[in-house]
Each structure stands twice: as structure tokens, then as C-alpha cells.
PDB file of N, CA and C in Angstrom:
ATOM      1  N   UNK A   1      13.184  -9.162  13.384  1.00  0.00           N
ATOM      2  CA  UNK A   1      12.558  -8.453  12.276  1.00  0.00           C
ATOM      3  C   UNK A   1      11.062  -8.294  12.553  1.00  0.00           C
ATOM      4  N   UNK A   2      10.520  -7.416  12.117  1.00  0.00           N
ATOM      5  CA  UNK A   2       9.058  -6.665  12.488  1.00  0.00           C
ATOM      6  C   UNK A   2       8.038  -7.283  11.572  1.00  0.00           C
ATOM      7  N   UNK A   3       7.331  -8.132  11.679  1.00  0.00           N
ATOM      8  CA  UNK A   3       7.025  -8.962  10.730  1.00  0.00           C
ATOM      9  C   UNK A   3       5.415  -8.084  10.146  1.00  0.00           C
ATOM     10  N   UNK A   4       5.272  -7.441  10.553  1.00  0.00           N
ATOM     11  CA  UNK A   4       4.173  -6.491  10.147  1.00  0.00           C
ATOM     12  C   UNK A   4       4.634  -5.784   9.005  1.00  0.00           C
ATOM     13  N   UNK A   5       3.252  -6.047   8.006  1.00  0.00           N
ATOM     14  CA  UNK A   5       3.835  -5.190   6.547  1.00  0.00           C
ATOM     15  C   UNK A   5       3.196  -3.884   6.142  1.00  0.00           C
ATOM     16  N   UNK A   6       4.017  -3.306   5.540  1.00  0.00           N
ATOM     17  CA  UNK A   6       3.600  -1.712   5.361  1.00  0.00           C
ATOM     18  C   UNK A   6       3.074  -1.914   3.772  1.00  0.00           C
ATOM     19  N   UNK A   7       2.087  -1.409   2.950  1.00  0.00           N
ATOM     20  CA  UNK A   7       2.051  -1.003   1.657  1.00  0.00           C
ATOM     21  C   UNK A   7       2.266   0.074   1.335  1.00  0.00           C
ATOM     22  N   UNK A   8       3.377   0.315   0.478  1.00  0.00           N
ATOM     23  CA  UNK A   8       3.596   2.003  -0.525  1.00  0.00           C
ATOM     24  C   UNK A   8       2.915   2.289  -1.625  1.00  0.00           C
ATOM     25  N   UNK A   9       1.664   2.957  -1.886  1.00  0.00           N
ATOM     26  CA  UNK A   9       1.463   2.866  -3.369  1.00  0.00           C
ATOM     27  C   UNK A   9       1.552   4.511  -3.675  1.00  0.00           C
ATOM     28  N   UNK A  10       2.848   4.701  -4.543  1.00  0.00           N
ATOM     29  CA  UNK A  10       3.581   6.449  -5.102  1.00  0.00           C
ATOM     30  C   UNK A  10       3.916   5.905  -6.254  1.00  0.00           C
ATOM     31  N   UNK A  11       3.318   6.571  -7.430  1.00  0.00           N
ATOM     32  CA  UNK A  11       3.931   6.502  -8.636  1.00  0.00           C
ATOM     33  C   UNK A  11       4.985   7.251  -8.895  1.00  0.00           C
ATOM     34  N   UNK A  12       5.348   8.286  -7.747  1.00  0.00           N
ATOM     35  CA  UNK A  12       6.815   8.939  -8.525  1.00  0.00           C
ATOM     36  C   UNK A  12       7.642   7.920  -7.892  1.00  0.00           C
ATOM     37  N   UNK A  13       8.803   7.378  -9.219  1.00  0.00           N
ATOM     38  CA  UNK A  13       9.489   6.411  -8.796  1.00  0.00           C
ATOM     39  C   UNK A  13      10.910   6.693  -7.557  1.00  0.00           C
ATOM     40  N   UNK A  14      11.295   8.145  -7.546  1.00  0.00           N
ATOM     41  CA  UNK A  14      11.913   8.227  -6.447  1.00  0.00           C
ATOM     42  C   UNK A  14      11.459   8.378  -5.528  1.00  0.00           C
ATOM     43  N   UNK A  15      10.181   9.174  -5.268  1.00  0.00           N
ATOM     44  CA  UNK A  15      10.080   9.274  -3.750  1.00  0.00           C
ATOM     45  C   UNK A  15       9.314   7.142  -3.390  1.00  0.00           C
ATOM     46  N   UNK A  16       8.901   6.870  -4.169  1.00  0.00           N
ATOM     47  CA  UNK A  16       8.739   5.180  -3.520  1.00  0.00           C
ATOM     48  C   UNK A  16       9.928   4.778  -3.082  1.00  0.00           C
ATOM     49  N   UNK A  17      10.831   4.677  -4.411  1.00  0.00           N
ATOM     50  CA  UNK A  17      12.165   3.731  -3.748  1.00  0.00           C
ATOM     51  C   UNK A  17      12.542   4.493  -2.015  1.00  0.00           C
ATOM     52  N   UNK A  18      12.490   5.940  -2.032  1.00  0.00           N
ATOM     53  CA  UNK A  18      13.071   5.978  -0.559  1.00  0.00           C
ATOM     54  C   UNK A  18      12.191   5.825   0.322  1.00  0.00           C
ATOM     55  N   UNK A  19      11.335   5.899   0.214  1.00  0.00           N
ATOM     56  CA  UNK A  19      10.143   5.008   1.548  1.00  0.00           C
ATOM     57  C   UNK A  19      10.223   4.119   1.409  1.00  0.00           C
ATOM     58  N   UNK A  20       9.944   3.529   0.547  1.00  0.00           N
ATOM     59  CA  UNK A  20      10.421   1.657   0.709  1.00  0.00           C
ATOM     60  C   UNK A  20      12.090   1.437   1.589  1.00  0.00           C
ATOM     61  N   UNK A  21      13.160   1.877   0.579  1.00  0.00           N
ATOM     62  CA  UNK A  21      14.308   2.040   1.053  1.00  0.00           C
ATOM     63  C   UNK A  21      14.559   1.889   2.912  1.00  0.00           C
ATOM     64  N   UNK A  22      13.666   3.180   3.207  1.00  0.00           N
ATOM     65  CA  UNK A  22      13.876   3.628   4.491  1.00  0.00           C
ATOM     66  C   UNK A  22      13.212   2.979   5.601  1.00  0.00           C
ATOM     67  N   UNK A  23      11.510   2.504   4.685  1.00  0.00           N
ATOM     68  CA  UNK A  23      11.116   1.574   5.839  1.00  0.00           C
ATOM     69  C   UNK A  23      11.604   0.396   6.052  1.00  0.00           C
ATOM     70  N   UNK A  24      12.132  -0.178   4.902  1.00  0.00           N
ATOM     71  CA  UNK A  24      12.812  -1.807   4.711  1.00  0.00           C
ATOM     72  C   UNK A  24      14.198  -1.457   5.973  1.00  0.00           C
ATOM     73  N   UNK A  25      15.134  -0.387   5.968  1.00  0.00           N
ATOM     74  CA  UNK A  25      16.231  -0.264   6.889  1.00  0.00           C
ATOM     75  C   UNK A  25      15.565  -0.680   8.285  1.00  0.00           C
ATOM     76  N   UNK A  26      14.637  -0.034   8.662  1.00  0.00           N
ATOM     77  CA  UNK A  26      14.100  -0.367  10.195  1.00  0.00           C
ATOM     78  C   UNK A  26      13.668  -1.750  10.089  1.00  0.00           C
ATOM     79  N   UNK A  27      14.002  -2.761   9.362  1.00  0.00           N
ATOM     80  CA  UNK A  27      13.781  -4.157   9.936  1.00  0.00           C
ATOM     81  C   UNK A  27      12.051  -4.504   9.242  1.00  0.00           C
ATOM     82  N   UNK A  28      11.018  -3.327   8.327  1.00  0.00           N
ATOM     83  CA  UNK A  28      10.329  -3.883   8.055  1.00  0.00           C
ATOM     84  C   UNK A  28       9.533  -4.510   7.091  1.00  0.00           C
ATOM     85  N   UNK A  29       8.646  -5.234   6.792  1.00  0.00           N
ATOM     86  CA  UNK A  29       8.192  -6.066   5.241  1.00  0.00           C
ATOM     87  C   UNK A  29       7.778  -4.935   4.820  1.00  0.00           C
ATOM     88  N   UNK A  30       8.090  -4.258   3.632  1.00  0.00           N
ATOM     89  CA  UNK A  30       7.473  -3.156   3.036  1.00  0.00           C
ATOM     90  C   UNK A  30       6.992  -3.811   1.659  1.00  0.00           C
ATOM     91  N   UNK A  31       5.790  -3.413   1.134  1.00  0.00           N
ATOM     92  CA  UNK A  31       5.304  -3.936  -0.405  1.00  0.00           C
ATOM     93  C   UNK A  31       5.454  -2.574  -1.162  1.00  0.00           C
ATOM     94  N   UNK A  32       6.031  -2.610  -2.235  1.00  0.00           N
ATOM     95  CA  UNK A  32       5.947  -1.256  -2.693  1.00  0.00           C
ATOM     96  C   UNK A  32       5.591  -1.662  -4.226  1.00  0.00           C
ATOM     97  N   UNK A  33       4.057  -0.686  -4.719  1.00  0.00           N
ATOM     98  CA  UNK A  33       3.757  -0.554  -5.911  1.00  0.00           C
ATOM     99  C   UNK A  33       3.488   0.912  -6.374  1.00  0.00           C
ATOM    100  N   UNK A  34       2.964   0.983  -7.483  1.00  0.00           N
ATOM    101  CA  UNK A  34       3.164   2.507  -8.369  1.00  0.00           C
ATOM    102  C   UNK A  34       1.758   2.903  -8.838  1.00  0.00           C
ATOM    103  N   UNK A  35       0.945   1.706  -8.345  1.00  0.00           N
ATOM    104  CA  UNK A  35      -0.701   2.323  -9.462  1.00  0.00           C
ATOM    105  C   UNK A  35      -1.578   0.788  -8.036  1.00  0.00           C
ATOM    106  N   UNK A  36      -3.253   1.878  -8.821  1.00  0.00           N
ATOM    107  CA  UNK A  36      -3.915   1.029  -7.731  1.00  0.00           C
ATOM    108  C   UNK A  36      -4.116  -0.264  -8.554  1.00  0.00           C
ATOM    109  N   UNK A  37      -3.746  -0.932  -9.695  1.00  0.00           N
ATOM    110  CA  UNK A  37      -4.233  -2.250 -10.036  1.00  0.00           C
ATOM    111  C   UNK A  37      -3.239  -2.760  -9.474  1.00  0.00           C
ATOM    112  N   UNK A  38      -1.520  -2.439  -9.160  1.00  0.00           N
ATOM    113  CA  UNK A  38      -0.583  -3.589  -8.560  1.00  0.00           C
ATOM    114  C   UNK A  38      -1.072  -3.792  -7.339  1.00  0.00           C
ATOM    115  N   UNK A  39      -1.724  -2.411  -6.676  1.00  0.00           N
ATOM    116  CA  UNK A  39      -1.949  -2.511  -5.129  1.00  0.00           C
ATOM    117  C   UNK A  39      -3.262  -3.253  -5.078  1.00  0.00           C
ATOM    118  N   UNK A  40      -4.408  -3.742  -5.832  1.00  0.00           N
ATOM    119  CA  UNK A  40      -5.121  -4.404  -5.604  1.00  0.00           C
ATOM    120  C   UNK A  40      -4.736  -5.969  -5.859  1.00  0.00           C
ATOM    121  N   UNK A  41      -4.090  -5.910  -6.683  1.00  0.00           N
ATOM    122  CA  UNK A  41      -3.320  -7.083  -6.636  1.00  0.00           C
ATOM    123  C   UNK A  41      -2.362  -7.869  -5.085  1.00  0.00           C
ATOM    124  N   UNK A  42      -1.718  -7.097  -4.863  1.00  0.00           N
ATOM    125  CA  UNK A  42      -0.996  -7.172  -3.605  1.00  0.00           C
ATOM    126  C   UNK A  42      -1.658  -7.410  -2.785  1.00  0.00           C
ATOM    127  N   UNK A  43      -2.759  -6.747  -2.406  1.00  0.00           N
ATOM    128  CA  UNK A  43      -3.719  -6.748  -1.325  1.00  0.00           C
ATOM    129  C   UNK A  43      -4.691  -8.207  -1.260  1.00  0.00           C
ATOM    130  N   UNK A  44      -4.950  -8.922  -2.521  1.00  0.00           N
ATOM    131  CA  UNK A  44      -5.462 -10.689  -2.497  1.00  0.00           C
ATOM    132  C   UNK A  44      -4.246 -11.275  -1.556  1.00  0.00           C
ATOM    133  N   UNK A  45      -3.175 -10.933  -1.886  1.00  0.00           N
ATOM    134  CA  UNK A  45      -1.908 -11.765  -1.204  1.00  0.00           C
ATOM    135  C   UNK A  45      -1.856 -11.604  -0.092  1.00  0.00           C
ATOM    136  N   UNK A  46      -1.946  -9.631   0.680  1.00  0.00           N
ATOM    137  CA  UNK A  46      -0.788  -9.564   2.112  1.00  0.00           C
ATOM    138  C   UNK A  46      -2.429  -8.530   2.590  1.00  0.00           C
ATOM    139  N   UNK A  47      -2.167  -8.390   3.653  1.00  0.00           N
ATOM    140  CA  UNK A  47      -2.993  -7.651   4.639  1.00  0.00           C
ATOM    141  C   UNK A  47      -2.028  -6.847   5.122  1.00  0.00           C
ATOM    142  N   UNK A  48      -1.737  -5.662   4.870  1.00  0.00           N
ATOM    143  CA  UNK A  48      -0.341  -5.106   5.375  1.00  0.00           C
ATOM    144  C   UNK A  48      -1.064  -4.150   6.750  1.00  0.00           C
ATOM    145  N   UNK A  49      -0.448  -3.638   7.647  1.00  0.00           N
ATOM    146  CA  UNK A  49      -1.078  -2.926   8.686  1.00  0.00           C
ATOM    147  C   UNK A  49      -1.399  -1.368   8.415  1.00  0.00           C
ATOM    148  N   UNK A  50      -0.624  -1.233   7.355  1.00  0.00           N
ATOM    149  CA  UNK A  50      -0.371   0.654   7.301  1.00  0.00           C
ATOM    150  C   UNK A  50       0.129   0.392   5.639  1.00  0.00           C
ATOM    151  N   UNK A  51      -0.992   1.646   5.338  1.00  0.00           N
ATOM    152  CA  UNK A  51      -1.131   1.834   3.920  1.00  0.00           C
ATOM    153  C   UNK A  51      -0.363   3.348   3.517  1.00  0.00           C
ATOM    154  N   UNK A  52       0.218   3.563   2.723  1.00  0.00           N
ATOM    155  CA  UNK A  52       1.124   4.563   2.630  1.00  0.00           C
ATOM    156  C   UNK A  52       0.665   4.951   1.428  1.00  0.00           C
ATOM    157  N   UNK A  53      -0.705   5.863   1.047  1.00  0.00           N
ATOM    158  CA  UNK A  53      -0.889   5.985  -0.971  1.00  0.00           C
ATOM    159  C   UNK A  53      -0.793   7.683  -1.067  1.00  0.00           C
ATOM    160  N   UNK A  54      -0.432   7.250  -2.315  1.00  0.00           N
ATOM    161  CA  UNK A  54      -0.540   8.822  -3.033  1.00  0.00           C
ATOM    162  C   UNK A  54      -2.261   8.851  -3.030  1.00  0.00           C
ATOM    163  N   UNK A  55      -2.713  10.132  -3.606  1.00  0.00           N
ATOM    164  CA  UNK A  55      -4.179  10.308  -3.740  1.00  0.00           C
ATOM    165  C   UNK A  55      -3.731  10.286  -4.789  1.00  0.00           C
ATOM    166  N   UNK A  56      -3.131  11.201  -6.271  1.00  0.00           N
ATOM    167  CA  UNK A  56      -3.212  11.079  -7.359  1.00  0.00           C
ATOM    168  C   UNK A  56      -2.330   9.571  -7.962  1.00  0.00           C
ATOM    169  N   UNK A  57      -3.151   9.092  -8.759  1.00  0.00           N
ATOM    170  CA  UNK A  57      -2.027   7.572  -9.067  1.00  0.00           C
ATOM    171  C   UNK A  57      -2.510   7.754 -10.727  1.00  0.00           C
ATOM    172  N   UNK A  58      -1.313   7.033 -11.904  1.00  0.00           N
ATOM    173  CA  UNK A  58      -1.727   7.463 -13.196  1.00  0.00           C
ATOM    174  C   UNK A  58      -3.599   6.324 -13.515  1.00  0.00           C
ATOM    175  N   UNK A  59      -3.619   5.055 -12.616  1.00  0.00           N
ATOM    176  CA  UNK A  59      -5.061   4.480 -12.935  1.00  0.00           C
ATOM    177  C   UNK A  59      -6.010   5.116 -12.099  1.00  0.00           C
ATOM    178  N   UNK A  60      -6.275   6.224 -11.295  1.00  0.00           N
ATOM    179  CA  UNK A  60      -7.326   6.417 -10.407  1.00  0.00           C
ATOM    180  C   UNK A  60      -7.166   6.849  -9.840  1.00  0.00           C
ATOM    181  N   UNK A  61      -7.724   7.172  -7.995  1.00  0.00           N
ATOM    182  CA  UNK A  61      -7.735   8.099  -6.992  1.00  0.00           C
ATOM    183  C   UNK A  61      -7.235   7.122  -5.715  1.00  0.00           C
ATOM    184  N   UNK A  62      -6.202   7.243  -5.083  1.00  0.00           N
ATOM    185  CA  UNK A  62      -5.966   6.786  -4.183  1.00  0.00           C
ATOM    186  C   UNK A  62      -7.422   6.605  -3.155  1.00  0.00           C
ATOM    187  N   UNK A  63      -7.829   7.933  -2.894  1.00  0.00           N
ATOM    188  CA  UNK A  63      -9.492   7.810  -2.558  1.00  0.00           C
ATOM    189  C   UNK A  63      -9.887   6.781  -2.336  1.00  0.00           C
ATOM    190  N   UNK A  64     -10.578   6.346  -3.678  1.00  0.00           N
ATOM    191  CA  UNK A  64     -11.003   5.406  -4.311  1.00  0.00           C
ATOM    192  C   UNK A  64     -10.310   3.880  -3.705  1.00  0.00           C
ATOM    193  N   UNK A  65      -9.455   3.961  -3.944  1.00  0.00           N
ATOM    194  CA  UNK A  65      -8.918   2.704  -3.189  1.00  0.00           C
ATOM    195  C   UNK A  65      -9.122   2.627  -1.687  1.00  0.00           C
ATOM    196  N   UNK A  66      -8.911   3.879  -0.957  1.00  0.00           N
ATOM    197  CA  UNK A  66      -9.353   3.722   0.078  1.00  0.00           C
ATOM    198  C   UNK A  66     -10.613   3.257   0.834  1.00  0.00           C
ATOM    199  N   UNK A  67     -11.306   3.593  -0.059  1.00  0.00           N
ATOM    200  CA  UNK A  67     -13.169   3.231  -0.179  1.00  0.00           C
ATOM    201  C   UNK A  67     -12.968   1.941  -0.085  1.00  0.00           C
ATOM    202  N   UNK A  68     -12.502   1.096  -1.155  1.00  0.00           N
ATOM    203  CA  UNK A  68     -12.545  -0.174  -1.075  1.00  0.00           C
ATOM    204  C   UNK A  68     -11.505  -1.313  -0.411  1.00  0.00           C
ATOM    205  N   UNK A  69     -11.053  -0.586   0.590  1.00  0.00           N
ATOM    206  CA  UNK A  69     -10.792  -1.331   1.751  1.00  0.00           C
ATOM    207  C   UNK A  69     -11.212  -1.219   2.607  1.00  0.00           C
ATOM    208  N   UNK A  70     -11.452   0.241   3.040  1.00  0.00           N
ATOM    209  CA  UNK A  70     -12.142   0.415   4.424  1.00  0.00           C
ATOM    210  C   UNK A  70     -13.829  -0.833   4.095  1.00  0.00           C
ATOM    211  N   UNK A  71     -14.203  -1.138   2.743  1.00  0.00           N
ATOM    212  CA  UNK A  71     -15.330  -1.783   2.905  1.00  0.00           C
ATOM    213  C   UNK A  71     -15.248  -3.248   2.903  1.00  0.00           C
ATOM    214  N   UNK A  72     -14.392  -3.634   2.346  1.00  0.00           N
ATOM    215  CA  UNK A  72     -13.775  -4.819   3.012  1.00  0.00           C
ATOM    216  C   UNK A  72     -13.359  -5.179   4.318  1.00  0.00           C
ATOM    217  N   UNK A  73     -12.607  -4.384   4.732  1.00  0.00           N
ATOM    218  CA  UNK A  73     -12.388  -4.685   6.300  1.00  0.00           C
ATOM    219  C   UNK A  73     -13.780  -4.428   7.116  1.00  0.00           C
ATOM    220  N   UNK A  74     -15.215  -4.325   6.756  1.00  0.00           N
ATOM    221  CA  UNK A  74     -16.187  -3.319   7.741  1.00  0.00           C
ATOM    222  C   UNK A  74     -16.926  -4.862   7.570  1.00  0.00           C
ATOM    223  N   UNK A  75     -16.902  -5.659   6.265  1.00  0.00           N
ATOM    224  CA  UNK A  75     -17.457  -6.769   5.387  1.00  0.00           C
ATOM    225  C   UNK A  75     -16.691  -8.149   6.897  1.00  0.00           C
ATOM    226  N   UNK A  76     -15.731  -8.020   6.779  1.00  0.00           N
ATOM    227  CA  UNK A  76     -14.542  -8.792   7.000  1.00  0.00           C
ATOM    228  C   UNK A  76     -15.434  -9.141   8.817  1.00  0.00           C
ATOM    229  N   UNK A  77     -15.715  -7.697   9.509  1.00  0.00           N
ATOM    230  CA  UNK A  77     -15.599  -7.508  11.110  1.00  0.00           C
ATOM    231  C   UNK A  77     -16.993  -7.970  11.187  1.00  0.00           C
ATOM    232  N   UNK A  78     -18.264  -7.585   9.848  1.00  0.00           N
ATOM    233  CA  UNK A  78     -19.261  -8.112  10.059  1.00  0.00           C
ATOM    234  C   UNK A  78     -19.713  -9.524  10.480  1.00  0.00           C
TER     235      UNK A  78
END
């Protein structure tokens, strides 16, 4: 099993379940949430390798979330 984890954050609830669905079949840890407060949540817990977001989410801008990881990880290498 591929022990590297993927994060999904899609609030439409079908297209998540089948990316999750589909990445979990290939053997891998997939985290799958629906808004950026579960995914900031998730993200204290797992360091996943590959981030999978919608840009529109019903709390905010995927964007936005992106901002604040790429500045964490820049924080992290400093």
C-alpha cells in the first residue's frame, strides 16, 4: 500500500466520493473533506503530498487556502 496521502477538498458530494473512491482503489491514503475549515483541520493532523481543491468551496476560495500552505511549507524550509 502507497503510504503517501492525497487531500480532496470538493464540496459537490459526488464528484468527492469518486475521487476519493478511485484514488483509495489504487492502494492510496486519501483524506477527503467538503469546505476549507475540515481541510484546515486535517492538515494539523496529515501532511498529505498532493492536494486535490476545488477553487469555489461554500467557506472561501480554495485560493486562499492555497496561500496558506504554500506559506507554511516556505516557513517550515526556512
Amino acid at each position: 500500500m502507497n503510504s503517501e496521502q492525497i487531500m480532496i477538498v470538493e464540496d459537490d458530494n459526488e464528484l468527492n466520493r469518486g475521487l476519493c473512491t478511485a484514488y483509495r482503489s489504487e492502494g492510496r491514503n486519501v483524506i477527503c473533506v467538503s469546505t476549507i475549515s475540515e481541510a484546515r483541520d486535517q492538515l494539523l493532523l496529515f501532511k498529505p503530498a498532493l492536494i486535490l481543491m476545488d477553487i469555489n468551496l461554500p467557506d472561501g476560495s480554495g485560493l486562499d487556502l492555497l496561500g496558506e500552505v504554500k506559506r507554511k511549507i516556505r516557513r517550515s524550509l526556512s
